[in-house]
N, C-alpha and C. Protein backbone atom coordinates (compact mmCIF):
# COMPACT_ATOMS: atom_id res chain seq x y z
N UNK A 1 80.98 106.42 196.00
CA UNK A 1 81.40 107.80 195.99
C UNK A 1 82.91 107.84 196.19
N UNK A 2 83.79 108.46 194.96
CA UNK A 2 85.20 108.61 195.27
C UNK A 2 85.98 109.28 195.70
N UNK A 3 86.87 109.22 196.66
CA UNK A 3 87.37 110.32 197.40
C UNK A 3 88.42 111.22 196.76
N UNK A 4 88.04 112.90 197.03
CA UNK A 4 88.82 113.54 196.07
C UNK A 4 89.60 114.18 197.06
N UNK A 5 91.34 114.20 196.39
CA UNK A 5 92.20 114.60 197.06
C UNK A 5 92.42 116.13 197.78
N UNK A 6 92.83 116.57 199.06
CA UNK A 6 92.42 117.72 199.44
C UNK A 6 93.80 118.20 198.02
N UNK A 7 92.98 119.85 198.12
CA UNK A 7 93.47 120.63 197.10
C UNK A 7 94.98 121.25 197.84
N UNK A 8 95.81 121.12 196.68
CA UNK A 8 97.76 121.42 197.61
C UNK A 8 97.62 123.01 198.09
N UNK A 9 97.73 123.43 199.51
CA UNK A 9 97.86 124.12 200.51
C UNK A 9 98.89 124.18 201.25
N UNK A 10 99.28 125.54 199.95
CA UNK A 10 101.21 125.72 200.62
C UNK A 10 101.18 126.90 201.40
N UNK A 11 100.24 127.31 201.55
CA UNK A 11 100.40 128.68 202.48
C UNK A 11 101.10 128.82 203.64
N UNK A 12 101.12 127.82 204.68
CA UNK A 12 102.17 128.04 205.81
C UNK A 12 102.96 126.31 205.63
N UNK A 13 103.51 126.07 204.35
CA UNK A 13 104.56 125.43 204.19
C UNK A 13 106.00 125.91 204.93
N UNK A 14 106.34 127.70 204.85
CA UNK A 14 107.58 128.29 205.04
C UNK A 14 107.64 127.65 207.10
N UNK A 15 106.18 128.14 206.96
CA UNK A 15 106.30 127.54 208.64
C UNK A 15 106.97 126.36 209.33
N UNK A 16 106.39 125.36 208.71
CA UNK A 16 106.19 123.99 208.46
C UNK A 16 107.75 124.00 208.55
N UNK A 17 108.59 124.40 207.48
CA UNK A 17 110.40 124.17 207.27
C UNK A 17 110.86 124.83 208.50
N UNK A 18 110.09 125.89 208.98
CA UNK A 18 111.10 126.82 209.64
C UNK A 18 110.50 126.18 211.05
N UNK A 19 109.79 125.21 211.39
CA UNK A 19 109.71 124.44 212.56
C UNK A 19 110.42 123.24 212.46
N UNK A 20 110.35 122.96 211.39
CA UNK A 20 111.27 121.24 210.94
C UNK A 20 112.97 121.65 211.20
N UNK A 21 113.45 122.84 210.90
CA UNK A 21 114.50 123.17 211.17
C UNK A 21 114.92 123.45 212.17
N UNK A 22 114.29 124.58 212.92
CA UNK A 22 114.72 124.46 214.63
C UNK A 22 114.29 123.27 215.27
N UNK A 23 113.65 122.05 215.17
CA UNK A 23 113.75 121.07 215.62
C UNK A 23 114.81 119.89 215.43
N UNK A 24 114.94 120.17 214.24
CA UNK A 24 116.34 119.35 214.05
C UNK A 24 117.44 119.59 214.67
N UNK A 25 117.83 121.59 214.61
CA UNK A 25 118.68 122.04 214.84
C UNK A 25 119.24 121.41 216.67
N UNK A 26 117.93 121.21 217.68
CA UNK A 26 117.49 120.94 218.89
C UNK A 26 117.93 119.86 218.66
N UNK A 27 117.91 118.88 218.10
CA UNK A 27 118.24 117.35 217.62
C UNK A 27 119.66 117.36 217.82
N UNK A 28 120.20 118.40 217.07
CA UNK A 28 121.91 118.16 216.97
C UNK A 28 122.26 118.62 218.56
N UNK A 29 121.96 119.78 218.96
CA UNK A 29 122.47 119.99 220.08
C UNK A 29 122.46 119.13 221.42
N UNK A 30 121.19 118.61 221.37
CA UNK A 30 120.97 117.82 222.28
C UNK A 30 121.60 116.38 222.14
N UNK A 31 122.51 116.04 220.82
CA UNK A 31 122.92 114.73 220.88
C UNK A 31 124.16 115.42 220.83
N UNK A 32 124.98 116.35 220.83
CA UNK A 32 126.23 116.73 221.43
C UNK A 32 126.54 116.64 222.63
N UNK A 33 125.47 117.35 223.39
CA UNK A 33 125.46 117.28 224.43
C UNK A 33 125.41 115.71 225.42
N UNK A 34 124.65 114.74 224.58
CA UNK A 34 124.79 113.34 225.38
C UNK A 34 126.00 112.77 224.71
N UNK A 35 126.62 113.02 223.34
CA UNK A 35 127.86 112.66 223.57
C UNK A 35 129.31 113.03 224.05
N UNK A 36 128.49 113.95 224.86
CA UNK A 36 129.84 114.64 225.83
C UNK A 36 130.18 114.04 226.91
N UNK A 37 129.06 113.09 227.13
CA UNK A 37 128.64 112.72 228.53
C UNK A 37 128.61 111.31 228.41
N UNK A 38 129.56 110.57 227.18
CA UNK A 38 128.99 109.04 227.29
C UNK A 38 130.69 109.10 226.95
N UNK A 39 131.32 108.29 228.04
CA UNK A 39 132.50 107.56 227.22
C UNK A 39 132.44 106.19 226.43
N UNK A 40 131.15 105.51 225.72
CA UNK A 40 131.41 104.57 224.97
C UNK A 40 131.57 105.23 223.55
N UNK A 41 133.11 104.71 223.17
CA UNK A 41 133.16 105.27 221.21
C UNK A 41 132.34 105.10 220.53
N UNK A 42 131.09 103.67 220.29
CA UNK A 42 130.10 103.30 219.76
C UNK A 42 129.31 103.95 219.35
N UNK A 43 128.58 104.32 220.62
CA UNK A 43 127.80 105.19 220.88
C UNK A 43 128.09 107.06 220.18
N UNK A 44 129.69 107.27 220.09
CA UNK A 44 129.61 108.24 220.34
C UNK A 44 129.46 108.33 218.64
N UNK A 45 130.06 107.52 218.09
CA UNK A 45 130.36 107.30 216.67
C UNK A 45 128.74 107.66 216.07
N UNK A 46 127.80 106.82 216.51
CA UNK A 46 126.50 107.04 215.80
C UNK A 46 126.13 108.44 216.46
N UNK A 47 126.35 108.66 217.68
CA UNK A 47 125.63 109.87 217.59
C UNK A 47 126.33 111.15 216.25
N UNK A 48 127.70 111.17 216.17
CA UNK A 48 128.03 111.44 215.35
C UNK A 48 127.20 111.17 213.90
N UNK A 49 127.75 110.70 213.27
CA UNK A 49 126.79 109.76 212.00
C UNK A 49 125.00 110.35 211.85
N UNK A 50 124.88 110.19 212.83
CA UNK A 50 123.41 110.77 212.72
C UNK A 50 123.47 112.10 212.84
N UNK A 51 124.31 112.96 213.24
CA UNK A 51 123.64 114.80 213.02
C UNK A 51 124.89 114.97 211.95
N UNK A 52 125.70 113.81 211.55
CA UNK A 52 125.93 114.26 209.95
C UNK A 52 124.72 114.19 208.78
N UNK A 53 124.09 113.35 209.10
CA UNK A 53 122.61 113.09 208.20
C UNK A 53 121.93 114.45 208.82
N UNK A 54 121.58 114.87 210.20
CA UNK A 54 121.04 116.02 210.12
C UNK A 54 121.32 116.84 209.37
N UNK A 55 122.69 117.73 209.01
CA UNK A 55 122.81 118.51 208.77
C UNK A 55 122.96 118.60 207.50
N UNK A 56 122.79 117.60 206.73
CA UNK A 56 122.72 117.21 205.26
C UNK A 56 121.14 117.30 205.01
N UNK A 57 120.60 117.18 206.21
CA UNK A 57 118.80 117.35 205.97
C UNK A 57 119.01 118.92 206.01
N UNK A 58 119.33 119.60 207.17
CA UNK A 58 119.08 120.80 207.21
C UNK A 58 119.91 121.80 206.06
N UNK A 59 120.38 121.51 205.56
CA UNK A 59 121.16 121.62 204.16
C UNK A 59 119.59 121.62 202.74
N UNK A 60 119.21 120.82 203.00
CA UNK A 60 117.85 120.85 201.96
C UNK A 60 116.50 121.44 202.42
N UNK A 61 116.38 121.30 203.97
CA UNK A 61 115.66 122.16 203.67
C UNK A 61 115.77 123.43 203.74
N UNK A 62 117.13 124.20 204.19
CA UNK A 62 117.31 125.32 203.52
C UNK A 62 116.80 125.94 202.35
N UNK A 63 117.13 124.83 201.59
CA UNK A 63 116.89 125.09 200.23
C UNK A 63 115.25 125.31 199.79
N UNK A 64 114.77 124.40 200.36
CA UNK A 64 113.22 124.08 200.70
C UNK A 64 112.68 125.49 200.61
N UNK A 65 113.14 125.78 202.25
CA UNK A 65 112.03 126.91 202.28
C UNK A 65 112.58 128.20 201.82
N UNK A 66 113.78 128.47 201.18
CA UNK A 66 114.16 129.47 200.01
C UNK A 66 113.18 129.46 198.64
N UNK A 67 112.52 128.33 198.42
CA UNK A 67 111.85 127.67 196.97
C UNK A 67 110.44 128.04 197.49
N UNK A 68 110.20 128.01 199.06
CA UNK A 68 108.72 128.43 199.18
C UNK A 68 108.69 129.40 199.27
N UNK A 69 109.58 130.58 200.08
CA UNK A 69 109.27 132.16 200.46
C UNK A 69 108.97 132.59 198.91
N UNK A 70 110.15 131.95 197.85
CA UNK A 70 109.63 132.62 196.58
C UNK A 70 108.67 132.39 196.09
N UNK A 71 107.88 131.12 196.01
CA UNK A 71 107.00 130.95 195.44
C UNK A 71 105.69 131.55 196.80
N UNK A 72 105.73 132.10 197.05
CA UNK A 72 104.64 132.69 198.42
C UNK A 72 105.21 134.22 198.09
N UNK A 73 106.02 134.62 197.39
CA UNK A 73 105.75 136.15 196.87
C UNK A 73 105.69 135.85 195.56
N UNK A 74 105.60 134.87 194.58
CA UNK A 74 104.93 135.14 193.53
C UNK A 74 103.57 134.53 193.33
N UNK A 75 102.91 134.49 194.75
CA UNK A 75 101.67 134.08 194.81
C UNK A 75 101.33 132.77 193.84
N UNK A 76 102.48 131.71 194.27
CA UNK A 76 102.21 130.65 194.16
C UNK A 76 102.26 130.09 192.52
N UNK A 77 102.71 131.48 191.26
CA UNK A 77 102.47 130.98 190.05
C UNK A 77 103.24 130.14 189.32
C-alpha cells in the first residue's frame, strides 16, 4: 500500500511567516544585545555576519507572506 502525499494546506501559511518573522526579528535583537556585552571582535564579527543573513532572510520572507495574503484573497487560484 503506497503512501499518498498530504494534500498542500496553505491556509495558515501567512501565520506560519508572520511567526518565522517575529522570531527572527527576536534573533537579531537578542544577538545585539550579547554583542554589546562581549568585548571579543571575533565573536562580535559573527554575531554581526549572522543577523546580516537574518535580515536578508527577513527580506524574503517579507516577500513570502505578501505572495500568501494574496493568494488567501484570491482563494488560493
Amino acid at each position: 500500500m503506497g503512501k499518498r502525499p498530504k494534500p498542500d494546506d496553505r491556509r495558515d501559511n501567512v501565520e506560519k511567516i508572520q511567526r518565522n518573522i517575529n522570531n527572527t526579528i527576536e534573533n537579531i535583537e537578542a544577538a545585539e544585545d550579547m554583542m554589546a556585552k562581549t568585548d571579543n571582535p571575533e565573536q562580535r564579527r559573527q554575531i554581526q555576519e549572522k543577523n546580516e543573513r537574518r535580515r536578508e532572510a527577513l527580506k524574503g520572507m517579507r516577500e513570502e507572506i505578501r505572495d500568501e495574503a494574496l493568494a488567501r484573497e484570491r482563494d488560493y487560484q
